[in-house]
PDB file of N, CA and C in Angstrom:
ATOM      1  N   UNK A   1     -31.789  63.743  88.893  1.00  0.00           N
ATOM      2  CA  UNK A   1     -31.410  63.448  87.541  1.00  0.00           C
ATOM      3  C   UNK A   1     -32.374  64.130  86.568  1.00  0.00           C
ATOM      4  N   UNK A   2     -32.356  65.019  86.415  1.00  0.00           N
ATOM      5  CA  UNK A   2     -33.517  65.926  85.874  1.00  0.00           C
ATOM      6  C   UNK A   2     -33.039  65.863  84.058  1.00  0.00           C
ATOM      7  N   UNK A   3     -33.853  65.584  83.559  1.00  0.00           N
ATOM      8  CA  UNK A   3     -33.744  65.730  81.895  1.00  0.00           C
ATOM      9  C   UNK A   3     -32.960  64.470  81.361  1.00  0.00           C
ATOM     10  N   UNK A   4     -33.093  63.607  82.282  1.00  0.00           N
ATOM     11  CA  UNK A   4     -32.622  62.227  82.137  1.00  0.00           C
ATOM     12  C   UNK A   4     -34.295  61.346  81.915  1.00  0.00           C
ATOM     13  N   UNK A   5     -33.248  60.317  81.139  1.00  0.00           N
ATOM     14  CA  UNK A   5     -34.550  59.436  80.371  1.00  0.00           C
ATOM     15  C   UNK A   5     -34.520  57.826  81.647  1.00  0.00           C
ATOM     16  N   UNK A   6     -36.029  57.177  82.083  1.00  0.00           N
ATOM     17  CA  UNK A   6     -35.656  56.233  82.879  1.00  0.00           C
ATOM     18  C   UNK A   6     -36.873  54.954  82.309  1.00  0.00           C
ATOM     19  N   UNK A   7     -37.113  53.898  82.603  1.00  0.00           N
ATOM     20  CA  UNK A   7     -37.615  53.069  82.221  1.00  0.00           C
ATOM     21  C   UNK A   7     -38.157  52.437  83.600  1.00  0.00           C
ATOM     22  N   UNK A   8     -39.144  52.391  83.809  1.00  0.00           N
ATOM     23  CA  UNK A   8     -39.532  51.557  84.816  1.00  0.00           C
ATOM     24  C   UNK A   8     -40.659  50.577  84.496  1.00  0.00           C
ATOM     25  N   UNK A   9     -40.343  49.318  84.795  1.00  0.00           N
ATOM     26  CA  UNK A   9     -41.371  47.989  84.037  1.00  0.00           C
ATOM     27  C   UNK A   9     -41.677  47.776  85.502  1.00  0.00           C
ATOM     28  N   UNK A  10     -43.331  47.463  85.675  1.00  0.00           N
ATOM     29  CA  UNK A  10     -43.570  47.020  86.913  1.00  0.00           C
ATOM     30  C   UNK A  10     -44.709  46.316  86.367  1.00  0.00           C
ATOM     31  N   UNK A  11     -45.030  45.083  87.414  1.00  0.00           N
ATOM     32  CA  UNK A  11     -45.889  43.763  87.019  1.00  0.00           C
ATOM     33  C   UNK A  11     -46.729  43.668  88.152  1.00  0.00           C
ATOM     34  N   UNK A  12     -47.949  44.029  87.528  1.00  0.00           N
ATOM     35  CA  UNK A  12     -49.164  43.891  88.924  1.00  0.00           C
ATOM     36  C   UNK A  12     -49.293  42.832  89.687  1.00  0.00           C
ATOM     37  N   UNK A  13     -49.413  41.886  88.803  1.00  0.00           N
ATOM     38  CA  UNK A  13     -49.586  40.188  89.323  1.00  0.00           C
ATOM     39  C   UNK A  13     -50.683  39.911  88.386  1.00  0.00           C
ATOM     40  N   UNK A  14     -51.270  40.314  87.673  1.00  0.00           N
ATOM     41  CA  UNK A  14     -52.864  39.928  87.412  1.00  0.00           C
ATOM     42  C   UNK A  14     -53.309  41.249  86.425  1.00  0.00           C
ATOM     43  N   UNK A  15     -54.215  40.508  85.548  1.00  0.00           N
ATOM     44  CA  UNK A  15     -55.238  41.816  84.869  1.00  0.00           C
ATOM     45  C   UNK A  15     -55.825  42.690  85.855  1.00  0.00           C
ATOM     46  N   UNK A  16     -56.472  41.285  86.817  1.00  0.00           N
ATOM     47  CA  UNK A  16     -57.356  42.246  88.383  1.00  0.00           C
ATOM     48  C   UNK A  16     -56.348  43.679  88.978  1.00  0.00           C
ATOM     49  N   UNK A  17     -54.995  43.458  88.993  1.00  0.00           N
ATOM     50  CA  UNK A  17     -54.698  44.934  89.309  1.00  0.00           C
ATOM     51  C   UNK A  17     -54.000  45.454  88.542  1.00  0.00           C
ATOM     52  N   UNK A  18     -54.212  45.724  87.385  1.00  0.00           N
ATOM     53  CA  UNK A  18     -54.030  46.671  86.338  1.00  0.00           C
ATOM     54  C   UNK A  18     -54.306  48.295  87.235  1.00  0.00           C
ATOM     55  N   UNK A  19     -55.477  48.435  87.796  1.00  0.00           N
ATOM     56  CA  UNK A  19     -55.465  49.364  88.144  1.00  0.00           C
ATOM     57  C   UNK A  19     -55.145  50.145  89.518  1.00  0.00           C
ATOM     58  N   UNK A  20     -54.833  49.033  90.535  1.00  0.00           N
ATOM     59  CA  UNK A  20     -54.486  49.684  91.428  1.00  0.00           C
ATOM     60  C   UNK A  20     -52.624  49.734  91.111  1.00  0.00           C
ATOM     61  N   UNK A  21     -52.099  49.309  90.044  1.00  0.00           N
ATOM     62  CA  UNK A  21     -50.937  49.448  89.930  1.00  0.00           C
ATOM     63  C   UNK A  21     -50.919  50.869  89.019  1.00  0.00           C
ATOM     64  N   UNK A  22     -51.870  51.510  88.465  1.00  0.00           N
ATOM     65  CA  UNK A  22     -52.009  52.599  87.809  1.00  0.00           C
ATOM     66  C   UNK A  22     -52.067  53.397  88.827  1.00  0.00           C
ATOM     67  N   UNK A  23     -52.644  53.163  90.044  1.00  0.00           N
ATOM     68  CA  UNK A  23     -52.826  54.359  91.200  1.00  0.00           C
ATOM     69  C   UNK A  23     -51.659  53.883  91.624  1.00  0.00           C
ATOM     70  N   UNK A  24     -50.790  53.626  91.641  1.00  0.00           N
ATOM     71  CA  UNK A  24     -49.065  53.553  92.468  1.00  0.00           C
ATOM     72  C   UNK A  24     -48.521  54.305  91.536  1.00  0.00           C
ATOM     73  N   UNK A  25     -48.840  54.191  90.018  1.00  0.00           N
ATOM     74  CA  UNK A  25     -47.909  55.519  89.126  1.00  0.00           C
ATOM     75  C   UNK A  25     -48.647  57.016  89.892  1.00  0.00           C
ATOM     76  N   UNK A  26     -49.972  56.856  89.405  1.00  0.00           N
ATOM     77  CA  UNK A  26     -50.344  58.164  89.317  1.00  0.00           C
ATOM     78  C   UNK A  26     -50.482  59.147  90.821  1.00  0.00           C
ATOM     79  N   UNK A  27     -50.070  57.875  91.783  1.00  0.00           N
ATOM     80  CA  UNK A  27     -49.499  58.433  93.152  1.00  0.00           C
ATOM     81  C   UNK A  27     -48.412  59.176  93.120  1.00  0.00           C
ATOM     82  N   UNK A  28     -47.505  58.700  92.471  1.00  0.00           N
ATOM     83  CA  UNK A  28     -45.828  59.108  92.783  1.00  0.00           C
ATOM     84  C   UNK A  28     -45.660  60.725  91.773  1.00  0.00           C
ATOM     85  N   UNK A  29     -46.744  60.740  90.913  1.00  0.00           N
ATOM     86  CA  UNK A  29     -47.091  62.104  90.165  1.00  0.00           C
ATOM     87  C   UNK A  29     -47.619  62.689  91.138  1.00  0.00           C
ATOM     88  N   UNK A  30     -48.335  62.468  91.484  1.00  0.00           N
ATOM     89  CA  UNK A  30     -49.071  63.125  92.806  1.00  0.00           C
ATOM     90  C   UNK A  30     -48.466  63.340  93.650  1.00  0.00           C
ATOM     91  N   UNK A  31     -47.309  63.309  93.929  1.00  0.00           N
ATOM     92  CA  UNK A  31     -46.836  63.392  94.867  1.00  0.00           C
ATOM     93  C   UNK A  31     -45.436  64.355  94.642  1.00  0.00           C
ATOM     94  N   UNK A  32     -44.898  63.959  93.545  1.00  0.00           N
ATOM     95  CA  UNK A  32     -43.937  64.836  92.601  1.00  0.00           C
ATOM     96  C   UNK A  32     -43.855  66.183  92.622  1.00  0.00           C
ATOM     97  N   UNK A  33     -42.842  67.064  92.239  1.00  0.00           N
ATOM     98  CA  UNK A  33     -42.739  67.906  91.921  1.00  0.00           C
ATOM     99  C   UNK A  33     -42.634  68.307  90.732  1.00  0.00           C
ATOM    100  N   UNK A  34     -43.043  68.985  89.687  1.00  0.00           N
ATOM    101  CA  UNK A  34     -43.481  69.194  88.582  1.00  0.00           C
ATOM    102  C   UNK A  34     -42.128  69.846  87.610  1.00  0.00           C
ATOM    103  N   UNK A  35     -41.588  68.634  86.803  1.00  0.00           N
ATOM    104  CA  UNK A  35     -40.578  69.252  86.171  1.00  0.00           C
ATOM    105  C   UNK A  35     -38.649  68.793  86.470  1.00  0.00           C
ATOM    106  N   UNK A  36     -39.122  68.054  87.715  1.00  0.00           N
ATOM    107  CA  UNK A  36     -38.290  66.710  87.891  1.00  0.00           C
ATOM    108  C   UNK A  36     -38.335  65.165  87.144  1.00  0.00           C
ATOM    109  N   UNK A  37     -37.324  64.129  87.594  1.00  0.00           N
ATOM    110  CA  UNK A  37     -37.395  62.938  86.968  1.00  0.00           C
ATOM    111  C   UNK A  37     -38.511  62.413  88.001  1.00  0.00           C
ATOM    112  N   UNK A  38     -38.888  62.814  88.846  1.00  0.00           N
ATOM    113  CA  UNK A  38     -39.542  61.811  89.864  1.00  0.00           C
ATOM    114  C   UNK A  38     -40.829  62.111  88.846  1.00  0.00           C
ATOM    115  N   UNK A  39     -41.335  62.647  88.099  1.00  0.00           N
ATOM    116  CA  UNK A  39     -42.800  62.649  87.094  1.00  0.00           C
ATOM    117  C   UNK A  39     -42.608  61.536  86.348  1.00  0.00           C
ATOM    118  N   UNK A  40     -43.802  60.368  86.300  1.00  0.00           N
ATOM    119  CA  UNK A  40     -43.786  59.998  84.804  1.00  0.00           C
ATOM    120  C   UNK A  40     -44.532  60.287  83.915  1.00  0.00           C
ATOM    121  N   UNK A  41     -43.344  60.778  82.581  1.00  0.00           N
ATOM    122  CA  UNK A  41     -44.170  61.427  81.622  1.00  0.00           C
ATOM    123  C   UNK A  41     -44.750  60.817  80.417  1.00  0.00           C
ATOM    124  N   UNK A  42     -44.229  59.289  80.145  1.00  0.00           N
ATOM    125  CA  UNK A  42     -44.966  58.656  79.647  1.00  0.00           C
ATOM    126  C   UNK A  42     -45.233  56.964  80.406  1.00  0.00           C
ATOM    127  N   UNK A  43     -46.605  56.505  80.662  1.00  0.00           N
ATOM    128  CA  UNK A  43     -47.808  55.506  80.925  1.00  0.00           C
ATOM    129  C   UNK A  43     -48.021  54.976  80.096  1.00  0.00           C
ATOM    130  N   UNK A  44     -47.505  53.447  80.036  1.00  0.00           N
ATOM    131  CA  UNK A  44     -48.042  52.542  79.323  1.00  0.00           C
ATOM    132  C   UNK A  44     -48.518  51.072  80.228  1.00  0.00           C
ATOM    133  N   UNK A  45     -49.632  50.946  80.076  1.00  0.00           N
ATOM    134  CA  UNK A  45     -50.465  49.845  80.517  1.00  0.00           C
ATOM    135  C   UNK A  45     -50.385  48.817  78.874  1.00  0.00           C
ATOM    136  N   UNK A  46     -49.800  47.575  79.390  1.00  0.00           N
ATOM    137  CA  UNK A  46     -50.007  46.441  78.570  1.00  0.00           C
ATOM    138  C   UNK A  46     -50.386  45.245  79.018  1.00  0.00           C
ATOM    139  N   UNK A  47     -51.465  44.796  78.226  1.00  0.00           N
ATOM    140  CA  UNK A  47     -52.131  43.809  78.765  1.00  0.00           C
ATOM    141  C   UNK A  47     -52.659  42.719  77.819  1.00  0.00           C
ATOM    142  N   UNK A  48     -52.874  41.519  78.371  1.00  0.00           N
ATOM    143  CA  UNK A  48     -53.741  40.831  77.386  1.00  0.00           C
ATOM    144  C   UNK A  48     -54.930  40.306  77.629  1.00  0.00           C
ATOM    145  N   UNK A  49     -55.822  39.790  77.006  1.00  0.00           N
ATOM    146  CA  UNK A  49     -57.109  39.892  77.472  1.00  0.00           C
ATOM    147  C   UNK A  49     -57.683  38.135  76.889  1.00  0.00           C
ATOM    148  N   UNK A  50     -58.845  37.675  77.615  1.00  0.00           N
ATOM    149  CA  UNK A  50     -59.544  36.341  77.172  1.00  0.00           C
ATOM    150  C   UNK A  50     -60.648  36.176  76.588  1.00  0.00           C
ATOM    151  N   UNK A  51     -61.310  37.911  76.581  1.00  0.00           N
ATOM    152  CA  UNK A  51     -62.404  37.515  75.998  1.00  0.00           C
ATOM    153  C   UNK A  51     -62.906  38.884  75.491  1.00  0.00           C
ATOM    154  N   UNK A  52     -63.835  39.014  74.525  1.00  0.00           N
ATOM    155  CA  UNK A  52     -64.446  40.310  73.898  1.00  0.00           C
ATOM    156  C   UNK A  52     -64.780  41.478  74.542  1.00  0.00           C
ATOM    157  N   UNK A  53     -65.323  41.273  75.580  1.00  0.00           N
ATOM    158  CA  UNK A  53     -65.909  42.166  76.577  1.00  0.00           C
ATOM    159  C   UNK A  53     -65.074  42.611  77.728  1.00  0.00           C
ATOM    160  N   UNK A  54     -64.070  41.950  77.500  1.00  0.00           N
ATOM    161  CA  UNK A  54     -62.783  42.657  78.697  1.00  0.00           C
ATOM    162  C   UNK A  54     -61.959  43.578  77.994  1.00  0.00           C
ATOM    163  N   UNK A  55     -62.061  44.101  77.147  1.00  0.00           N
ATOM    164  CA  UNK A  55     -61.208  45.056  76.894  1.00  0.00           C
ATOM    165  C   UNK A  55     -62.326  46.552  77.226  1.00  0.00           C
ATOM    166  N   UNK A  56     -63.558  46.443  77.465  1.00  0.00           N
ATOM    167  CA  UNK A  56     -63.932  47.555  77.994  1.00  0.00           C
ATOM    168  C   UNK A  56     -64.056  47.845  79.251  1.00  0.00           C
ATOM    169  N   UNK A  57     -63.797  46.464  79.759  1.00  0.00           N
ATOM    170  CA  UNK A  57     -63.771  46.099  81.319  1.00  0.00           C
ATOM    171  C   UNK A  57     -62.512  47.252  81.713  1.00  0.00           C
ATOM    172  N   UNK A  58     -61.504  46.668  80.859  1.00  0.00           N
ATOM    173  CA  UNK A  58     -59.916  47.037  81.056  1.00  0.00           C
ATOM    174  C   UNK A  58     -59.994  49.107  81.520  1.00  0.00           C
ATOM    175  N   UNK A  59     -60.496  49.196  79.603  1.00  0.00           N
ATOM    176  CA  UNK A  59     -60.584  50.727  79.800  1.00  0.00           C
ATOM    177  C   UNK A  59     -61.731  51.313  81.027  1.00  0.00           C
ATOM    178  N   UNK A  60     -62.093  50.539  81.409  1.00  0.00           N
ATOM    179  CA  UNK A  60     -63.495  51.198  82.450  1.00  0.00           C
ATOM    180  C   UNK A  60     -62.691  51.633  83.798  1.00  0.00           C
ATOM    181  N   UNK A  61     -61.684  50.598  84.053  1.00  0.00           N
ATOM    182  CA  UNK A  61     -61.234  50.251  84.961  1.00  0.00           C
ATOM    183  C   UNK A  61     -60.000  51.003  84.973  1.00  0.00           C
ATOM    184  N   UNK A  62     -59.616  51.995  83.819  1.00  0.00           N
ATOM    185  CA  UNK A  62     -58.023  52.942  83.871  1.00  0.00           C
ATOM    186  C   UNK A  62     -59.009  54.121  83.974  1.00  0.00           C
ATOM    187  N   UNK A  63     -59.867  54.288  83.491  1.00  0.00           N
ATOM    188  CA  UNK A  63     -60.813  55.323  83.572  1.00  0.00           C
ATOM    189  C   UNK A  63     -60.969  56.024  84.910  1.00  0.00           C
ATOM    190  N   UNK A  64     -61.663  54.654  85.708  1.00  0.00           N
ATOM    191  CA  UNK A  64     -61.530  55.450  87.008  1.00  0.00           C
ATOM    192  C   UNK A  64     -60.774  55.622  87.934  1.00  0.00           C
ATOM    193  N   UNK A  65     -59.361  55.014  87.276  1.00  0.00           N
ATOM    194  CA  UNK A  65     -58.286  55.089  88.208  1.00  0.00           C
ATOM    195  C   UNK A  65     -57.616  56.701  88.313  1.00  0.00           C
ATOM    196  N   UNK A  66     -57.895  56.948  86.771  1.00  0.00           N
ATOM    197  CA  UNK A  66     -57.453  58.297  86.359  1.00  0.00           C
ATOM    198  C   UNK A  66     -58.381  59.515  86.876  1.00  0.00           C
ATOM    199  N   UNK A  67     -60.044  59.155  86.942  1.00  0.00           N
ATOM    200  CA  UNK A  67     -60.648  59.638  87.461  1.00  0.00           C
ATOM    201  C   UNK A  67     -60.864  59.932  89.061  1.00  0.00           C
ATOM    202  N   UNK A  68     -60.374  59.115  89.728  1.00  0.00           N
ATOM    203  CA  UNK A  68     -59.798  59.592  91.246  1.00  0.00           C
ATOM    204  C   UNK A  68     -58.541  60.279  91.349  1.00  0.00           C
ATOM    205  N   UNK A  69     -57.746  60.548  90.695  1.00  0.00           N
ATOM    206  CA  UNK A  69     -56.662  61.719  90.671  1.00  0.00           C
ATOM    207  C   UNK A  69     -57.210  62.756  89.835  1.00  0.00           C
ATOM    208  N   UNK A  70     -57.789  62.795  89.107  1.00  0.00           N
ATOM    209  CA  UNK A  70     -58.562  64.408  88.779  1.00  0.00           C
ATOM    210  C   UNK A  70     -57.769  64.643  87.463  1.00  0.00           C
ATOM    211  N   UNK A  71     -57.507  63.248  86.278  1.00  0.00           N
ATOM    212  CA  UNK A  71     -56.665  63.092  85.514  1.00  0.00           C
ATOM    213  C   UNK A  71     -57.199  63.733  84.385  1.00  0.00           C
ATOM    214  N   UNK A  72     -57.262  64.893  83.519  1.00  0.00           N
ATOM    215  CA  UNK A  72     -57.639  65.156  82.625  1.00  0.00           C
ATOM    216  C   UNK A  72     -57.061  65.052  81.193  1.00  0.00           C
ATOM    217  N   UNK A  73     -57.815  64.615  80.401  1.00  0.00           N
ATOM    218  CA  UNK A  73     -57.002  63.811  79.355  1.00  0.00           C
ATOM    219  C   UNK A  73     -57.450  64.280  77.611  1.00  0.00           C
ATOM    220  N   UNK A  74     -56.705  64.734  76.633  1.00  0.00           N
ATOM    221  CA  UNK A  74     -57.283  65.223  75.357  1.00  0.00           C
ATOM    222  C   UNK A  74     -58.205  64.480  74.544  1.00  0.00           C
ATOM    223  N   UNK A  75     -58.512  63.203  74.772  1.00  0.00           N
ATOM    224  CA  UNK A  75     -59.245  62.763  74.445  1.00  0.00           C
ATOM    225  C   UNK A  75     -59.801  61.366  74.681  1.00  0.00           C
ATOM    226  N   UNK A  76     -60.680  60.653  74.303  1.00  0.00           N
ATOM    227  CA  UNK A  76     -61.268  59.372  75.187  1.00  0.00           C
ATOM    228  C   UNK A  76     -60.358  57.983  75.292  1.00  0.00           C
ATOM    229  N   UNK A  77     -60.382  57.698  76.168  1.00  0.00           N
ATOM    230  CA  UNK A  77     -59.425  56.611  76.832  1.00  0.00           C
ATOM    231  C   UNK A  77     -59.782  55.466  75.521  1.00  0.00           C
ATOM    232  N   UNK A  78     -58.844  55.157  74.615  1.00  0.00           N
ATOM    233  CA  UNK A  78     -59.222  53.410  73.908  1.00  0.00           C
ATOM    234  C   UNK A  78     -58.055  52.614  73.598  1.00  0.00           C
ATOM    235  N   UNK A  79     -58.244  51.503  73.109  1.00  0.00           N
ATOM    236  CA  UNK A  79     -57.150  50.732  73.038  1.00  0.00           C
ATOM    237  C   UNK A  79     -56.392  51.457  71.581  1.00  0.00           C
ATOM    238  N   UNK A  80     -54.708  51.374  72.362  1.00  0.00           N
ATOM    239  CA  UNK A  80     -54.066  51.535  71.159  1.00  0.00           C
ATOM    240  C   UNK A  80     -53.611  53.074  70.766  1.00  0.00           C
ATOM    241  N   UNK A  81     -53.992  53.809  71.507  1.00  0.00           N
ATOM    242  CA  UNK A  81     -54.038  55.233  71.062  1.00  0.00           C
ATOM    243  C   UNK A  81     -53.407  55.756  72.008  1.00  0.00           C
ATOM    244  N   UNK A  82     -51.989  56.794  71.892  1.00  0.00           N
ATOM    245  CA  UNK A  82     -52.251  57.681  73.045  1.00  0.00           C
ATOM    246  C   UNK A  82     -52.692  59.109  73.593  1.00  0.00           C
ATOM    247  N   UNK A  83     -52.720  59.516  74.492  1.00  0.00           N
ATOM    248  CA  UNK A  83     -53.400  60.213  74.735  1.00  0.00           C
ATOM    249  C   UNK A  83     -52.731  61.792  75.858  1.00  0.00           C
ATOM    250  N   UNK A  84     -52.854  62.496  75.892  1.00  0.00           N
ATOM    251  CA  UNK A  84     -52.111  63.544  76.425  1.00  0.00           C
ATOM    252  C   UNK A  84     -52.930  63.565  77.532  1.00  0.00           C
ATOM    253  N   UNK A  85     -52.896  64.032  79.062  1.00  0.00           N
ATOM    254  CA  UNK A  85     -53.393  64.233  80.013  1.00  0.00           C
ATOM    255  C   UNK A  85     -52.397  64.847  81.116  1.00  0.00           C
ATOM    256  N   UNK A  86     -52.980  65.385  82.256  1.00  0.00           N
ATOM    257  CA  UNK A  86     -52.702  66.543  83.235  1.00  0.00           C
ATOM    258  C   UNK A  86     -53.010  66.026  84.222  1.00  0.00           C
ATOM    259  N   UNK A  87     -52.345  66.321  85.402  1.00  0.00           N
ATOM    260  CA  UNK A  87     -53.277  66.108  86.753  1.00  0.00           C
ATOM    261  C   UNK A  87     -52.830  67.365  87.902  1.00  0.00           C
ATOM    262  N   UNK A  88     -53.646  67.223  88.834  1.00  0.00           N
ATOM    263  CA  UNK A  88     -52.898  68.502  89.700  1.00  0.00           C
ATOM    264  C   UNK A  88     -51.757  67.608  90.420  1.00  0.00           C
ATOM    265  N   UNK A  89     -51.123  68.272  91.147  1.00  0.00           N
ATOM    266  CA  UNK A  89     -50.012  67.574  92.252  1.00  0.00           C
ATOM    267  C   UNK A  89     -50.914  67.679  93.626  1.00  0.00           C
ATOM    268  N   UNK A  90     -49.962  67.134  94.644  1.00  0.00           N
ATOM    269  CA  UNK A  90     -50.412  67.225  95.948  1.00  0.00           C
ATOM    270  C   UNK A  90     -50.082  69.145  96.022  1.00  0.00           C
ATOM    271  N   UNK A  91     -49.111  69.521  95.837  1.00  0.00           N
ATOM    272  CA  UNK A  91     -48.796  71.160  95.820  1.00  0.00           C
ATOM    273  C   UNK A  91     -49.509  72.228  94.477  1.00  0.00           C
ATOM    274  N   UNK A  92     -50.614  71.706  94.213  1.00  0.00           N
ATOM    275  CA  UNK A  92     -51.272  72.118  93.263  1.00  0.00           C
ATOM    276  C   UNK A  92     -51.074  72.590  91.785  1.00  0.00           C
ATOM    277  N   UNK A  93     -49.910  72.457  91.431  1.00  0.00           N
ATOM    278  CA  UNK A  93     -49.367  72.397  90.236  1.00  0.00           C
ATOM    279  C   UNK A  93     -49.857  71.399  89.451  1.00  0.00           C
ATOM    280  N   UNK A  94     -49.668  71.726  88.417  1.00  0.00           N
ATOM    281  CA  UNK A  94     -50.296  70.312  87.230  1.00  0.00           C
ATOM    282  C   UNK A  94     -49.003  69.529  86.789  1.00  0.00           C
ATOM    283  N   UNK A  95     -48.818  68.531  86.329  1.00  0.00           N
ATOM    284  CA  UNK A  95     -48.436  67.356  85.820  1.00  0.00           C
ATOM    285  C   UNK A  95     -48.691  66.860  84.165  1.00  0.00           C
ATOM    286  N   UNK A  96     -47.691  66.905  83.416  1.00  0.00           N
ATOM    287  CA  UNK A  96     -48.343  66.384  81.853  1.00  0.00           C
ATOM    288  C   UNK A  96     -47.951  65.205  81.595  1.00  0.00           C
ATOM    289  N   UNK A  97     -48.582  64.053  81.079  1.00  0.00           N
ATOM    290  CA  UNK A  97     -47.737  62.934  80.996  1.00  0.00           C
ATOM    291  C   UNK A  97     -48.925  62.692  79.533  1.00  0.00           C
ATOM    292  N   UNK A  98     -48.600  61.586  78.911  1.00  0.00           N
ATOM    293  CA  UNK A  98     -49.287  61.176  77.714  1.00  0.00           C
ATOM    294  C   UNK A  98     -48.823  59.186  78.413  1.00  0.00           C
ATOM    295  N   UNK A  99     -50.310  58.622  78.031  1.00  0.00           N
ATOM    296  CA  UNK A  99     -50.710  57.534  78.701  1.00  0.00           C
ATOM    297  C   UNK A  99     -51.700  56.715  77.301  1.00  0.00           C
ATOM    298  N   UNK A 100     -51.214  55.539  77.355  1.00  0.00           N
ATOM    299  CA  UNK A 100     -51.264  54.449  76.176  1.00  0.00           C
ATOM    300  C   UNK A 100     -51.654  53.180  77.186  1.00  0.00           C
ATOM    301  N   UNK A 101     -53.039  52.643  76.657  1.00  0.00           N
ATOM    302  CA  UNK A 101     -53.266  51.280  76.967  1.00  0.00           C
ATOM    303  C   UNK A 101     -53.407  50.461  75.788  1.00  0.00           C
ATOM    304  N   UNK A 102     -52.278  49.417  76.134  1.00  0.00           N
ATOM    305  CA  UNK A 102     -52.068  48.609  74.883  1.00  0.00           C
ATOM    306  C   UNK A 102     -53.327  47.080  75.209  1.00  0.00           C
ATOM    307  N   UNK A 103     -53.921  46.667  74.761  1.00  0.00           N
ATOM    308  CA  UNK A 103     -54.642  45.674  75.066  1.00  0.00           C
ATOM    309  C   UNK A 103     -54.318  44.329  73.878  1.00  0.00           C
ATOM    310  N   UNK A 104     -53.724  43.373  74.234  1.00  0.00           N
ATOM    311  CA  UNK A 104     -53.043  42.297  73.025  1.00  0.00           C
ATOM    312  C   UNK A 104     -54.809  41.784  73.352  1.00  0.00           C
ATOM    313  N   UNK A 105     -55.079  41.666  71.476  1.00  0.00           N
ATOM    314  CA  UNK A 105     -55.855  41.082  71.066  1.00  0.00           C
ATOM    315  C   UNK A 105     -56.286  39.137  71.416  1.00  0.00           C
ATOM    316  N   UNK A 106     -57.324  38.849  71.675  1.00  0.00           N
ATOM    317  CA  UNK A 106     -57.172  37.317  71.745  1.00  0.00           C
ATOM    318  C   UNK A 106     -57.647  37.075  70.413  1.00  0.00           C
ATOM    319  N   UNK A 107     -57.214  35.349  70.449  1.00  0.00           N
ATOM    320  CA  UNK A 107     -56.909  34.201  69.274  1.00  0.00           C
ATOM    321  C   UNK A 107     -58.470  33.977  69.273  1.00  0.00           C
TER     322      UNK A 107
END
């Protein structure tokens, strides 16, 4: 289905795997062929948080998820913003997707 638009909502279970559910996206890129529907080209992580200091927890923690796929990105990972980034494939081609972590503010 190439140049077709798709939606996929998936639910980690928990803040705790926010990021290994980021390495199940950025697997299936990895694994992709570059320029098919099987890419996703846009990443959105949404989350909510309990306390002040977890929202850098959050970004620390997409950081290096992105950083074990060799994710290179236009500019620094923060809440609210998105961001353009690349990765290679398993067949060495690159990958473009633009990736948004939404972090809901606490009360």
């Amino acid at each position: 289905m190439k140049d077709s638009d798709v939606l996929t909502i998936m639910s980690t279970g928990g803040c705790s795997r926010l990021s290994s559910g980021l390495k199940e996206v950025l697997d299936r890129n990895y694994l992709s062929i570059p320029g098919f529907s099987t890419v996703y080209s846009k990443i959105v992580i949404i989350t909510d948080r309990d306390e002040a200091e977890t929202e850098l927890n959050f970004i620390q923690q997409m950081k290096d998820a992105l950083n074990e796929y060799s994710v290179i990105c236009d500019n620094e990972l923060e809440n609210d913003r998105w961001i353009k980034c690349k990765m290679p494939t398993e067949i060495k081609e690159e990958v473009e997707f633009a990736f948004l972590l939404f972090i809901i503010p606490f009360e």
